[in-house]
PDB file of N, CA and C in Angstrom:
ATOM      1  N   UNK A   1      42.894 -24.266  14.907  1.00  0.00           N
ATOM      2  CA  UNK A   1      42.110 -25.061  13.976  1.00  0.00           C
ATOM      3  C   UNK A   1      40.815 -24.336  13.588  1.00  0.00           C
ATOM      4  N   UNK A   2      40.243 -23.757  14.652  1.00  0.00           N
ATOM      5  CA  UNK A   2      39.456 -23.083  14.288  1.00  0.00           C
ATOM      6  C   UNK A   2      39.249 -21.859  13.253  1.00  0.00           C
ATOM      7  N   UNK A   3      40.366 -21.305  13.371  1.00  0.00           N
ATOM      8  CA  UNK A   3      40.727 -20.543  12.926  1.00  0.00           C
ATOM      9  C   UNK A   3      40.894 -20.509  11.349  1.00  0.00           C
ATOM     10  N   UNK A   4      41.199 -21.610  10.865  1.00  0.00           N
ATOM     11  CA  UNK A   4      41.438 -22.277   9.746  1.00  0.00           C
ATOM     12  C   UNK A   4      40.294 -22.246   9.322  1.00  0.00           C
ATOM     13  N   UNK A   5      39.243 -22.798   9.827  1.00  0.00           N
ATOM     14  CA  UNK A   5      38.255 -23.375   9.182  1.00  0.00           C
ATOM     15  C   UNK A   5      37.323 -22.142   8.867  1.00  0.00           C
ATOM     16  N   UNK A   6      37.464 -21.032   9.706  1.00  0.00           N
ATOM     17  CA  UNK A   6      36.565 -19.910   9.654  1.00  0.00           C
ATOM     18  C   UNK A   6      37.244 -19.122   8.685  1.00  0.00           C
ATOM     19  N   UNK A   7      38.592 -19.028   8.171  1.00  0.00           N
ATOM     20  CA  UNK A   7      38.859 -18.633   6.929  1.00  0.00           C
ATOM     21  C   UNK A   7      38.576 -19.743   5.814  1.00  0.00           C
ATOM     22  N   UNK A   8      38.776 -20.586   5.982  1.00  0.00           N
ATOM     23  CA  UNK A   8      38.010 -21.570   4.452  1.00  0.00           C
ATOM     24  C   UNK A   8      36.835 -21.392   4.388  1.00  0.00           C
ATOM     25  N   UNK A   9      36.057 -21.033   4.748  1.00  0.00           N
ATOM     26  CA  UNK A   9      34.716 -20.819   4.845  1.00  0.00           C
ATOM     27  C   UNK A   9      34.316 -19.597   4.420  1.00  0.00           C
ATOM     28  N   UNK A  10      35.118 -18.988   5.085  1.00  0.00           N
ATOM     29  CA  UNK A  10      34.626 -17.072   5.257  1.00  0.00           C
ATOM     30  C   UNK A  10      35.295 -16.394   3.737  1.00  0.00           C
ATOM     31  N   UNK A  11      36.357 -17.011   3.308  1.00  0.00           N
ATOM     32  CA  UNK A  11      37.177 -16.240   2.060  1.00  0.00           C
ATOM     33  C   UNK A  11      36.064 -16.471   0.925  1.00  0.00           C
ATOM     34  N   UNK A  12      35.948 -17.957   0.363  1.00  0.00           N
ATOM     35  CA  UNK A  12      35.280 -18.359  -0.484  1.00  0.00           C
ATOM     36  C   UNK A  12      34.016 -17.518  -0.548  1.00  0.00           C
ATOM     37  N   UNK A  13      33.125 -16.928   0.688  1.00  0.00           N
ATOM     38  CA  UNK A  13      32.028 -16.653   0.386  1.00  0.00           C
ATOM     39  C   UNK A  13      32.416 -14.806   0.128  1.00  0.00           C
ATOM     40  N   UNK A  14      33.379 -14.767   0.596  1.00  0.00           N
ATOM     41  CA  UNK A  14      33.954 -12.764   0.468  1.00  0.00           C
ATOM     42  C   UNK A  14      33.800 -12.518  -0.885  1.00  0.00           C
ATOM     43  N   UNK A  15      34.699 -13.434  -1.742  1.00  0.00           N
ATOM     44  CA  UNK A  15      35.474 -13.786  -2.906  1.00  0.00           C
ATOM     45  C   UNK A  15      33.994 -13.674  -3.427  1.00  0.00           C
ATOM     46  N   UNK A  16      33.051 -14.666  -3.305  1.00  0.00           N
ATOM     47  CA  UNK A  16      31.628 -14.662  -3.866  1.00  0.00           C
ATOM     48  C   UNK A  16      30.822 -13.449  -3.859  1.00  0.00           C
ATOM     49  N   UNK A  17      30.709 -12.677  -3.093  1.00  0.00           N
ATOM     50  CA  UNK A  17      30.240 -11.755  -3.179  1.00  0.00           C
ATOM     51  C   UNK A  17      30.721 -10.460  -3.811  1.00  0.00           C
ATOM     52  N   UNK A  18      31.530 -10.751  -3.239  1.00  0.00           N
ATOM     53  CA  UNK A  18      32.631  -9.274  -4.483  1.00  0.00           C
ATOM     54  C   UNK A  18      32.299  -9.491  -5.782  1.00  0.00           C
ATOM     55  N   UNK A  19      32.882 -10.621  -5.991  1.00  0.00           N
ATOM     56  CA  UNK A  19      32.465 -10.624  -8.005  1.00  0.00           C
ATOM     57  C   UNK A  19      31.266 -10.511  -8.108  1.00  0.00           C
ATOM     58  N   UNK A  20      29.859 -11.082  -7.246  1.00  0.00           N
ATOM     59  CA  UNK A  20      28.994 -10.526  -7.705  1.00  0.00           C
ATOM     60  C   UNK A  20      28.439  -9.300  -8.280  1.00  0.00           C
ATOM     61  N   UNK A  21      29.503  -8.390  -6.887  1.00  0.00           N
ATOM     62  CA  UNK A  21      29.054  -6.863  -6.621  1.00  0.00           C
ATOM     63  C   UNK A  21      29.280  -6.503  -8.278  1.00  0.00           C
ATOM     64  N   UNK A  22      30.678  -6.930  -8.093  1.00  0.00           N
ATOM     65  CA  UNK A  22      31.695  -6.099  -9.326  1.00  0.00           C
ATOM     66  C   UNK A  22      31.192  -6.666 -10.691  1.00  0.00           C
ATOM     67  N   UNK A  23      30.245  -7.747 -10.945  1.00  0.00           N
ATOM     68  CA  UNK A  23      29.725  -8.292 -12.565  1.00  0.00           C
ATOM     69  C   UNK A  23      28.271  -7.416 -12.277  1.00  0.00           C
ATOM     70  N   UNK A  24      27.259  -7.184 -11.579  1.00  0.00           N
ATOM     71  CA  UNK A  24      26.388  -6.300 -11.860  1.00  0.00           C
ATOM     72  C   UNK A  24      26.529  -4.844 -12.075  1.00  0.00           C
ATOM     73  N   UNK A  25      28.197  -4.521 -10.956  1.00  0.00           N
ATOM     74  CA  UNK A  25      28.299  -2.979 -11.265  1.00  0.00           C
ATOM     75  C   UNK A  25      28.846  -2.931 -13.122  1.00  0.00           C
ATOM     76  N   UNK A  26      29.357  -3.586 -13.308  1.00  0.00           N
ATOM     77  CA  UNK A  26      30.379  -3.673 -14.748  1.00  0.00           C
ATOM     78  C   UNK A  26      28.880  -4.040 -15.504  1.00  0.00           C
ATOM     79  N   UNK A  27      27.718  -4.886 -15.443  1.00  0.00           N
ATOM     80  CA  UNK A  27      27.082  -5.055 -16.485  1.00  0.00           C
ATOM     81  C   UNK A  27      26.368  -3.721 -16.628  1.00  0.00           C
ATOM     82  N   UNK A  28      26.386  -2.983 -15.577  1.00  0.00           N
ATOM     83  CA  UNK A  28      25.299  -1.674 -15.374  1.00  0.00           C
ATOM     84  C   UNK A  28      25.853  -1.046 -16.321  1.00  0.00           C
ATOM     85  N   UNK A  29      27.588  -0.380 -16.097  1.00  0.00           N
ATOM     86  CA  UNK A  29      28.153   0.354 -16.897  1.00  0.00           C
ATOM     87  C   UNK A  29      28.490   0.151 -18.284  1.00  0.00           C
ATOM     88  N   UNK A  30      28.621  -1.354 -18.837  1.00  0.00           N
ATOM     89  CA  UNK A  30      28.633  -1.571 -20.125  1.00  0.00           C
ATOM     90  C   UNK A  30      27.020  -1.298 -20.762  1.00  0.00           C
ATOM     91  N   UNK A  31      25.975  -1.282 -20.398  1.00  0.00           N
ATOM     92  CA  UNK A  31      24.730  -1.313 -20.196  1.00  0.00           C
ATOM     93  C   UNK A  31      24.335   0.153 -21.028  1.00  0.00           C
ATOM     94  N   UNK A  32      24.888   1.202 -20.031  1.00  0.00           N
ATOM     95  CA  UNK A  32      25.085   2.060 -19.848  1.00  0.00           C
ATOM     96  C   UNK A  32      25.867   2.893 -21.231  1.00  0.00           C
ATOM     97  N   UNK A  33      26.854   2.617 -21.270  1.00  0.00           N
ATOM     98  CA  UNK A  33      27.531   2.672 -22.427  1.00  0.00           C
ATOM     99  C   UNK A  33      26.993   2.187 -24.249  1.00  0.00           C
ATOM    100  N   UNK A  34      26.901   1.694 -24.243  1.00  0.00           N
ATOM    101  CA  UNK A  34      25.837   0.697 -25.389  1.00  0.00           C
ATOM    102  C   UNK A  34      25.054   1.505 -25.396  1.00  0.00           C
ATOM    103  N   UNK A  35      24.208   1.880 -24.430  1.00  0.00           N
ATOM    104  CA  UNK A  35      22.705   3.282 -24.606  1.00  0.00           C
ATOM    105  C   UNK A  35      23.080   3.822 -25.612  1.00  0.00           C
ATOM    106  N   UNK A  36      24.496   5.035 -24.681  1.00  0.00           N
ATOM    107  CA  UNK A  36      24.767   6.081 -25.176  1.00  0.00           C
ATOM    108  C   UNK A  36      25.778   5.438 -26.544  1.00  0.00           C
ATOM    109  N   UNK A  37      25.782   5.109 -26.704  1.00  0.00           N
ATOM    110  CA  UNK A  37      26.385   4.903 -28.221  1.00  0.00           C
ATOM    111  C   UNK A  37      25.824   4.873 -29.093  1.00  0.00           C
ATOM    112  N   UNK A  38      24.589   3.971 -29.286  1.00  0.00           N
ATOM    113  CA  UNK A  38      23.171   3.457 -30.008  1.00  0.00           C
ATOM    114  C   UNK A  38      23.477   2.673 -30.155  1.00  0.00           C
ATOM    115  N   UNK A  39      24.090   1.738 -29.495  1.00  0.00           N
ATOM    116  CA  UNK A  39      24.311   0.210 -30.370  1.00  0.00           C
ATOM    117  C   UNK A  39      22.850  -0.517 -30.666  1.00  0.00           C
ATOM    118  N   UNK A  40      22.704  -0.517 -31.925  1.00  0.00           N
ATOM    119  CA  UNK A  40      21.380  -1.351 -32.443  1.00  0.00           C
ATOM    120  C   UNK A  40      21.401  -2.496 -32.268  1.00  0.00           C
ATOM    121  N   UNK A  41      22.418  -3.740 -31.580  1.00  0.00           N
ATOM    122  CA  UNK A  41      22.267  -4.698 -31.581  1.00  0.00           C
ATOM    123  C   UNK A  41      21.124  -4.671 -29.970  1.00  0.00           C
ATOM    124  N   UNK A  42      21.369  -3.672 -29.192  1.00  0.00           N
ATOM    125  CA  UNK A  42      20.583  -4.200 -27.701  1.00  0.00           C
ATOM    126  C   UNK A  42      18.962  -4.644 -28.336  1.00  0.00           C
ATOM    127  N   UNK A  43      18.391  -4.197 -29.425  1.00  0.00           N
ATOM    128  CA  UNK A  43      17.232  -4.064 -29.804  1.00  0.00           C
ATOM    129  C   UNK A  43      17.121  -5.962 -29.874  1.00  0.00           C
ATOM    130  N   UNK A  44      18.156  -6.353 -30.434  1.00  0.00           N
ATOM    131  CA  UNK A  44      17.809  -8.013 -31.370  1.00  0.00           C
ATOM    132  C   UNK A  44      18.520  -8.750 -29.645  1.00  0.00           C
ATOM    133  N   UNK A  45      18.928  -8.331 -29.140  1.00  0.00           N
ATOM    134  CA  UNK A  45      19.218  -9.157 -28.293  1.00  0.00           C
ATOM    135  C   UNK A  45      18.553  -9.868 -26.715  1.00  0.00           C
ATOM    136  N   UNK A  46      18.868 -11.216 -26.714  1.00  0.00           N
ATOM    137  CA  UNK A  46      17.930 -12.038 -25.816  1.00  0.00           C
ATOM    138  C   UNK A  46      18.049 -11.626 -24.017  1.00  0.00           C
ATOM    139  N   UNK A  47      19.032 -10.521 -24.113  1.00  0.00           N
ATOM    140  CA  UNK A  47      18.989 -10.061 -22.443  1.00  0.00           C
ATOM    141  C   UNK A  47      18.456  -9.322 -21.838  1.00  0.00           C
ATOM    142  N   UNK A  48      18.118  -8.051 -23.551  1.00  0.00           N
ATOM    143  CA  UNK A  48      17.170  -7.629 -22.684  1.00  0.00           C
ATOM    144  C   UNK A  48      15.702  -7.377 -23.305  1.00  0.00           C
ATOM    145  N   UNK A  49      15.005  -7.229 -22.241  1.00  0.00           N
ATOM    146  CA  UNK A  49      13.198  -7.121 -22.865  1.00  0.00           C
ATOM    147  C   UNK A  49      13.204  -5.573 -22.894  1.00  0.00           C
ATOM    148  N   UNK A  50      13.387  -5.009 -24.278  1.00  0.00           N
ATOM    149  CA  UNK A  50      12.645  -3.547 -24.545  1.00  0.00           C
ATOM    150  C   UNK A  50      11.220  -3.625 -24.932  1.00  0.00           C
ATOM    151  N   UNK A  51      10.288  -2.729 -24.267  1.00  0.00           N
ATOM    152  CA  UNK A  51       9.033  -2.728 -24.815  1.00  0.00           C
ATOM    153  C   UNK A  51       8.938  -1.460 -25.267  1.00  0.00           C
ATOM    154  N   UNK A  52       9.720  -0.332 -25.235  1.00  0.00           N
ATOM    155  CA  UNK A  52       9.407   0.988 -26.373  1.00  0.00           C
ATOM    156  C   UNK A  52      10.534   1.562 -26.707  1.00  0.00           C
ATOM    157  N   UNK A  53      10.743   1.949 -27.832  1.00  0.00           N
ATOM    158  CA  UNK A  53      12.038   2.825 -28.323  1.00  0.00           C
ATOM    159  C   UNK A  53      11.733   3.795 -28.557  1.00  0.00           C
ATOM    160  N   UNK A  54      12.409   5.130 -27.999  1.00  0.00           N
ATOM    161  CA  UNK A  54      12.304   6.707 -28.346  1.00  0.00           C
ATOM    162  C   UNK A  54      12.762   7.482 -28.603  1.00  0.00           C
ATOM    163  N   UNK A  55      12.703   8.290 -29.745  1.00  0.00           N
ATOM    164  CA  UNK A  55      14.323   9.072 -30.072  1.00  0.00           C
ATOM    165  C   UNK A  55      13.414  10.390 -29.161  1.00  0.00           C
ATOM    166  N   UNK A  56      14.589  10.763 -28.618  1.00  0.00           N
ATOM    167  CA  UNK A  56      14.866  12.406 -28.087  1.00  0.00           C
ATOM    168  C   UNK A  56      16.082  12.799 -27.890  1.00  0.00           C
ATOM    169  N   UNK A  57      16.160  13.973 -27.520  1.00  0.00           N
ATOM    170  CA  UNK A  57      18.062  14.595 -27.179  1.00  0.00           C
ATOM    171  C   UNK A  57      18.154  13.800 -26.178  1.00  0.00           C
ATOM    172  N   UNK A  58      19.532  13.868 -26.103  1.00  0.00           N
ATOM    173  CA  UNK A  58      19.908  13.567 -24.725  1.00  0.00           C
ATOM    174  C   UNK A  58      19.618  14.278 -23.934  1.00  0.00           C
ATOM    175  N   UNK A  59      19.229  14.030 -22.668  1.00  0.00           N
ATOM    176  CA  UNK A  59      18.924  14.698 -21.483  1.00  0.00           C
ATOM    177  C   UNK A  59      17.554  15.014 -21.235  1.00  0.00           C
ATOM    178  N   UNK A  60      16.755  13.969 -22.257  1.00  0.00           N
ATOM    179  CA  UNK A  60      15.494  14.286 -22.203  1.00  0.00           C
ATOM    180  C   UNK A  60      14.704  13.600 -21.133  1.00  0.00           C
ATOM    181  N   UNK A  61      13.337  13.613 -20.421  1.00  0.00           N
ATOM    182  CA  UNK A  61      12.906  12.797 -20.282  1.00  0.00           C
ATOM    183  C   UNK A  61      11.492  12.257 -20.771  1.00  0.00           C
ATOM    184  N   UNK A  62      11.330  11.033 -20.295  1.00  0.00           N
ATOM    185  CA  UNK A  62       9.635  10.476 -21.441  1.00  0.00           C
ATOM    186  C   UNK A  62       8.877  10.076 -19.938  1.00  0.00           C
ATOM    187  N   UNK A  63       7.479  10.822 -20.045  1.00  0.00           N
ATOM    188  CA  UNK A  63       6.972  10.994 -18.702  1.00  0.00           C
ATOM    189  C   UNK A  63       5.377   9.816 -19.602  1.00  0.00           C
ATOM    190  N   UNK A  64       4.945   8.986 -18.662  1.00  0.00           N
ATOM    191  CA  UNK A  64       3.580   8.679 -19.242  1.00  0.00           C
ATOM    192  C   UNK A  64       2.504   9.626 -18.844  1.00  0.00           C
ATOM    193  N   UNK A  65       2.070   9.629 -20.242  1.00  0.00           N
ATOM    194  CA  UNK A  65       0.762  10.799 -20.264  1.00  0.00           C
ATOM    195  C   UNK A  65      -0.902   9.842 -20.359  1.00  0.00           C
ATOM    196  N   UNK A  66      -1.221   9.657 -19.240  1.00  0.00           N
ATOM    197  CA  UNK A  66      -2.953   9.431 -19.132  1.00  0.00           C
ATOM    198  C   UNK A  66      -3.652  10.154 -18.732  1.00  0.00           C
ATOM    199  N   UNK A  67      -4.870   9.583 -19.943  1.00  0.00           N
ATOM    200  CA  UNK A  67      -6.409  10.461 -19.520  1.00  0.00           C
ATOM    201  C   UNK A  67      -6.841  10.421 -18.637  1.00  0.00           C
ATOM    202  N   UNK A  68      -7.732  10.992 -18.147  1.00  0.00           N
ATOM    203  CA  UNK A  68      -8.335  10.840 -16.650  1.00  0.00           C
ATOM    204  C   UNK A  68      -9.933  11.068 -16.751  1.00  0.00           C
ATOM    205  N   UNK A  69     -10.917  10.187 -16.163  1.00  0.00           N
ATOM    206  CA  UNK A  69     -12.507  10.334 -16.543  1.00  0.00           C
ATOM    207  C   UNK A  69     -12.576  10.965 -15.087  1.00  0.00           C
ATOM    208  N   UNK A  70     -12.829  12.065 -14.823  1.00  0.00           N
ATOM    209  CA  UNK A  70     -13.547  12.638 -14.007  1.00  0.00           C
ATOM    210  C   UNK A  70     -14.526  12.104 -13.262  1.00  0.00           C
ATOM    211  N   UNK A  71     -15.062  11.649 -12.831  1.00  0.00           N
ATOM    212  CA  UNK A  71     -17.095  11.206 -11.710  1.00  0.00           C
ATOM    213  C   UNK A  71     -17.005  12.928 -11.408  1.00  0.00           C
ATOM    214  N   UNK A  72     -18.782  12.527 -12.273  1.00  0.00           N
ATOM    215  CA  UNK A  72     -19.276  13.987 -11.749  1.00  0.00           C
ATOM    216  C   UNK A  72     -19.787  13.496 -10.263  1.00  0.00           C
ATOM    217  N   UNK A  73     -19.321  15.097  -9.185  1.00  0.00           N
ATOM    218  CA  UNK A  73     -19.626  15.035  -7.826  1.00  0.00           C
ATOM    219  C   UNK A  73     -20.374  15.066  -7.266  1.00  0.00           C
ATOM    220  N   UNK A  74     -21.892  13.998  -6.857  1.00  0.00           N
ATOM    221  CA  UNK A  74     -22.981  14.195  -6.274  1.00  0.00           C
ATOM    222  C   UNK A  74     -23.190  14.851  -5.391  1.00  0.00           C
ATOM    223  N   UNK A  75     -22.360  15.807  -4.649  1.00  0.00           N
ATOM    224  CA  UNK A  75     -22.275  16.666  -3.698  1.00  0.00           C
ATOM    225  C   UNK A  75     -22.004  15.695  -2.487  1.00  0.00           C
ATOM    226  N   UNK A  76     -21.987  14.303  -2.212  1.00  0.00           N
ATOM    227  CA  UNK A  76     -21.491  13.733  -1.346  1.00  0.00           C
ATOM    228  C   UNK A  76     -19.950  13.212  -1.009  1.00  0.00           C
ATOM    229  N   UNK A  77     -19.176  13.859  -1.932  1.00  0.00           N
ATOM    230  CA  UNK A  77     -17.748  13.555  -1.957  1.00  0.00           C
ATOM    231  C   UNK A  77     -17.136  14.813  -2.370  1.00  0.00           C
ATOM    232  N   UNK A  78     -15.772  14.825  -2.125  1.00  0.00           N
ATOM    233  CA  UNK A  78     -14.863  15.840  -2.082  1.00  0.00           C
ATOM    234  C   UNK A  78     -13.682  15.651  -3.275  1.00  0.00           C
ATOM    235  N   UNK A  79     -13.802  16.218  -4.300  1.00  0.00           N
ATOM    236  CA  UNK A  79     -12.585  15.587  -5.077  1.00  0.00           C
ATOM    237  C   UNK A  79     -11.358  16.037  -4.478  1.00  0.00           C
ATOM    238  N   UNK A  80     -10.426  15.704  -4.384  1.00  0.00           N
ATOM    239  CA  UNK A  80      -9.100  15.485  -3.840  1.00  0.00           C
ATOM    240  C   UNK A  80      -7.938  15.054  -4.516  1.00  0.00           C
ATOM    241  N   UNK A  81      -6.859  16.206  -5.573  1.00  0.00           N
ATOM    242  CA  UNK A  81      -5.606  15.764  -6.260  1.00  0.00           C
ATOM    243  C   UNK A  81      -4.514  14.955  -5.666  1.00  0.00           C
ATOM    244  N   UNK A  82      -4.023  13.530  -5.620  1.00  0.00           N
ATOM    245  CA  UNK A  82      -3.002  12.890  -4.838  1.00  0.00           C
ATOM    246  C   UNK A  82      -1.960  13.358  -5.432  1.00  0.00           C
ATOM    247  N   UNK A  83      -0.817  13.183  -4.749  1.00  0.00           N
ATOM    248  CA  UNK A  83       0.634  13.140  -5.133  1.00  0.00           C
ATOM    249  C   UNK A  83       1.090  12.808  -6.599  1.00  0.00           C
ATOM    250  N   UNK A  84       0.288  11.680  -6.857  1.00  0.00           N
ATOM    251  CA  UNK A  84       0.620  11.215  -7.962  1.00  0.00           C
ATOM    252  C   UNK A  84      -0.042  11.379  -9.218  1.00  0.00           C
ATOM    253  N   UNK A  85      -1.009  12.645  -8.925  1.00  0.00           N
ATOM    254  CA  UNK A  85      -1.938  12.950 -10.316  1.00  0.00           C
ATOM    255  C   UNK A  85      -3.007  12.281 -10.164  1.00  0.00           C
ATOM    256  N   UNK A  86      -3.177  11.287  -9.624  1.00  0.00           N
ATOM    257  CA  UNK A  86      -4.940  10.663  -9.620  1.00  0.00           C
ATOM    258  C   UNK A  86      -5.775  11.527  -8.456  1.00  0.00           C
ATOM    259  N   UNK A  87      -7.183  11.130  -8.836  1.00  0.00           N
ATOM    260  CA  UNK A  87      -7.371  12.260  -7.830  1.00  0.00           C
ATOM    261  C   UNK A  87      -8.588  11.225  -7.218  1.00  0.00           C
ATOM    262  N   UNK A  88      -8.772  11.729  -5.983  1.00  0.00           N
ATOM    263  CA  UNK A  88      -9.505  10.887  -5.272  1.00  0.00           C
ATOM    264  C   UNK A  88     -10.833  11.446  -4.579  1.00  0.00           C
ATOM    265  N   UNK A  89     -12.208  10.472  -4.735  1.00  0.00           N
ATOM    266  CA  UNK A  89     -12.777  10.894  -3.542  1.00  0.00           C
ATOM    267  C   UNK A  89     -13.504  10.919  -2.486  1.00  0.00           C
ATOM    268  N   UNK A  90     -13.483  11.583  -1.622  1.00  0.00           N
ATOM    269  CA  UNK A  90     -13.265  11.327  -0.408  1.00  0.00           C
ATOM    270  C   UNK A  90     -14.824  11.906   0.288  1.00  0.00           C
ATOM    271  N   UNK A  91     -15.076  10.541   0.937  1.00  0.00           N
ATOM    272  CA  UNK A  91     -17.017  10.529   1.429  1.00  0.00           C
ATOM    273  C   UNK A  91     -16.842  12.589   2.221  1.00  0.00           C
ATOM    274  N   UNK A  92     -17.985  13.163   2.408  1.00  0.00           N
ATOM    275  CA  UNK A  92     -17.720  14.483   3.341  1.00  0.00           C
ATOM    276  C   UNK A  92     -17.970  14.312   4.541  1.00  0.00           C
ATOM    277  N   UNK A  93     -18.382  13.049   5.258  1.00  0.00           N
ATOM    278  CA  UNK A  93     -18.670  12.833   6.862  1.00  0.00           C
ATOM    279  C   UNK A  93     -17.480  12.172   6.919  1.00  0.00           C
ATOM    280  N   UNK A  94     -16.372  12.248   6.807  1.00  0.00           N
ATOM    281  CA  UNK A  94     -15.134  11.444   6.628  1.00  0.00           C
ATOM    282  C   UNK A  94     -14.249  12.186   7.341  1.00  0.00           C
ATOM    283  N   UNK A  95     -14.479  14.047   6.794  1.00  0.00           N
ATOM    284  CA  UNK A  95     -13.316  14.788   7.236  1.00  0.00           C
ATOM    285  C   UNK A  95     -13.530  15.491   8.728  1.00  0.00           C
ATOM    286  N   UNK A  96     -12.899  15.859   9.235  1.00  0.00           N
ATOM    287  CA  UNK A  96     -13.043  16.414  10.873  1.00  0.00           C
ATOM    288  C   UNK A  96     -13.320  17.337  10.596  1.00  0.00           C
ATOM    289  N   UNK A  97     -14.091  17.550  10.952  1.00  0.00           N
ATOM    290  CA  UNK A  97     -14.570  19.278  11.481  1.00  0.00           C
ATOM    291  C   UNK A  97     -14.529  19.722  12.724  1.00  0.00           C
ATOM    292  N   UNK A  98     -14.337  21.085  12.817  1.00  0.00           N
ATOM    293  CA  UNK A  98     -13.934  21.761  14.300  1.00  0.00           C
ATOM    294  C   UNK A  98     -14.710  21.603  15.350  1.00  0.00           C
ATOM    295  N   UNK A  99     -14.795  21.187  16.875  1.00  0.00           N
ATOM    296  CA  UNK A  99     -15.350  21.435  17.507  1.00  0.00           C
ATOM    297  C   UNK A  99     -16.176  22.573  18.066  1.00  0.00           C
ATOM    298  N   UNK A 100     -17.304  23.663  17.645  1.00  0.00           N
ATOM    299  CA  UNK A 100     -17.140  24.920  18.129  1.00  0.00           C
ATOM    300  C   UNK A 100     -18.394  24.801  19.590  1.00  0.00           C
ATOM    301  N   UNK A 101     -17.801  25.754  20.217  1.00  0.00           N
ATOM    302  CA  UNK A 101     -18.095  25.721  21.379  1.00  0.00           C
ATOM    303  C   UNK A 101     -18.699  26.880  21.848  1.00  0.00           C
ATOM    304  N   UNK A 102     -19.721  27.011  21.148  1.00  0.00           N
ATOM    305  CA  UNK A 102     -20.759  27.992  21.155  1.00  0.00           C
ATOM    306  C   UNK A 102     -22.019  27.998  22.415  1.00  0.00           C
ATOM    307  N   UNK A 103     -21.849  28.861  23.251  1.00  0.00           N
ATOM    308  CA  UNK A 103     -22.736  28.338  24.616  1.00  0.00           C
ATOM    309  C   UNK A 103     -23.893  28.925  24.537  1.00  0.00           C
ATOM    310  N   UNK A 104     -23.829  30.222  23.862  1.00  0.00           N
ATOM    311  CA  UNK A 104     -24.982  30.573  23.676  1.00  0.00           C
ATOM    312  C   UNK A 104     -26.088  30.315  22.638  1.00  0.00           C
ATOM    313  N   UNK A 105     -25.659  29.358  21.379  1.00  0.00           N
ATOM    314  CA  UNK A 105     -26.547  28.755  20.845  1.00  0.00           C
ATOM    315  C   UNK A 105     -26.861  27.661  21.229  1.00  0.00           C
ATOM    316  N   UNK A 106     -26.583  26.898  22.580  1.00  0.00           N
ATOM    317  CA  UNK A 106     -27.661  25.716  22.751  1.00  0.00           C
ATOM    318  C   UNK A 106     -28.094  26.162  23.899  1.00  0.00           C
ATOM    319  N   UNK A 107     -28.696  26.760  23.990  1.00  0.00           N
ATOM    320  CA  UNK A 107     -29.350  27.475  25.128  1.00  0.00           C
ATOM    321  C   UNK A 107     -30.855  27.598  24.330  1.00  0.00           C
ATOM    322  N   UNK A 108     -32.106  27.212  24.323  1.00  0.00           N
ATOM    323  CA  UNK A 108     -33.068  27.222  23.691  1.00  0.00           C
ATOM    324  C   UNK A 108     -34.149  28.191  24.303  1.00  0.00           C
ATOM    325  N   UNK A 109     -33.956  27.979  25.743  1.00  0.00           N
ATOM    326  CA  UNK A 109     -35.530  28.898  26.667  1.00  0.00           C
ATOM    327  C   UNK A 109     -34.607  30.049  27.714  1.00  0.00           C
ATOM    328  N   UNK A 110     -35.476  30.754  27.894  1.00  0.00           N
ATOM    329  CA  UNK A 110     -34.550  31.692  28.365  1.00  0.00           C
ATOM    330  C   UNK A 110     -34.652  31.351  29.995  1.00  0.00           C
ATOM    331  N   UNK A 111     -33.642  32.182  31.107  1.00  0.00           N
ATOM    332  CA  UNK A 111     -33.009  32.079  31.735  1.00  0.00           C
ATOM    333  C   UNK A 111     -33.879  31.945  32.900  1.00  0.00           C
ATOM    334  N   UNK A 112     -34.275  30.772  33.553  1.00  0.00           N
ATOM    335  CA  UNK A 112     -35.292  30.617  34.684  1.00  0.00           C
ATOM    336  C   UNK A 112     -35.663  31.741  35.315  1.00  0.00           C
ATOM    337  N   UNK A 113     -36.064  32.049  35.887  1.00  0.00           N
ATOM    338  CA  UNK A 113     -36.077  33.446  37.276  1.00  0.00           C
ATOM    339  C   UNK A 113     -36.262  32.501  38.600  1.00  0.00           C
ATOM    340  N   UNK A 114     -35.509  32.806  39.359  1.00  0.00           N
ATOM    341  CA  UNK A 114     -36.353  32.687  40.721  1.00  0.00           C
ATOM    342  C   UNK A 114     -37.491  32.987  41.300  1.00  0.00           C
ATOM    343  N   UNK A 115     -38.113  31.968  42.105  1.00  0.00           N
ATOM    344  CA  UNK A 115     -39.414  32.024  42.461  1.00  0.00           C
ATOM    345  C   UNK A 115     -39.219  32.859  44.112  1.00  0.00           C
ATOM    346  N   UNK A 116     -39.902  33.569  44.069  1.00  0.00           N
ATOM    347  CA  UNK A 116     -39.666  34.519  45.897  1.00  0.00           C
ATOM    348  C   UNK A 116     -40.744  33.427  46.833  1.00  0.00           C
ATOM    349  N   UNK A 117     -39.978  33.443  47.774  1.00  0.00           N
ATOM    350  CA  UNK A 117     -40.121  32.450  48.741  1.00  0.00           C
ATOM    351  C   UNK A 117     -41.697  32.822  49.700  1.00  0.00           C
TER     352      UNK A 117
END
């Protein structure tokens, strides 16, 4: 009985998910198709939201191009290019600096003498 019931249960939701899979993979590829064709109707139609149209070859790509305002560097920051083209910056008591371990510059007076007994 159990058994029963865990397939009435379990098929219906398999069944559900598959067609899901398979109506987003199929809308991708009709999607897809329509691009490369030019169908001018995707432009008038309510499914999808285009906000720019661009002719180039195929195989092109369209990269966004922004300006960038510089801050001039009061000498208290470090400009710094990120990954992503912005550039950042960064306080200068921020970054590590080396420990150096210099013994003979903190040494200020010179070297006691012994006093004879």
């Amino acid at each position: 009985m159990e058994y029963l019931v865990t397939w009435l249960i379990g098929l219906p939701m398999l069944v559900g998910i598959g067609w899901a899979v398979w109506y987003y993979w199929n809308s991708s590829n009709t999607l897809d198709a329509r691009i490369r064709n030019g169908d001018l109707e995707l432009l008038n139609s309510p499914n999808y939201k285009i906000t720019e149209v661009v002719r180039a070859p195929p195989g092109s790509s369209v990269e966004k191009v922004t300006s960038q305002v510089i801050v001039p560097n009061g000498g208290n920051f470090i400009q710094q290019r990120l990954p992503d083209g912005n550039i950042a910056l960064i306080p200068v008591n921020s970054i590590p600096r080396p420990v150096r371990s210099d013994l003979q510059s903190t040494h200020t007076s010179p070297q006691l003498q012994e006093l004879p007994e």
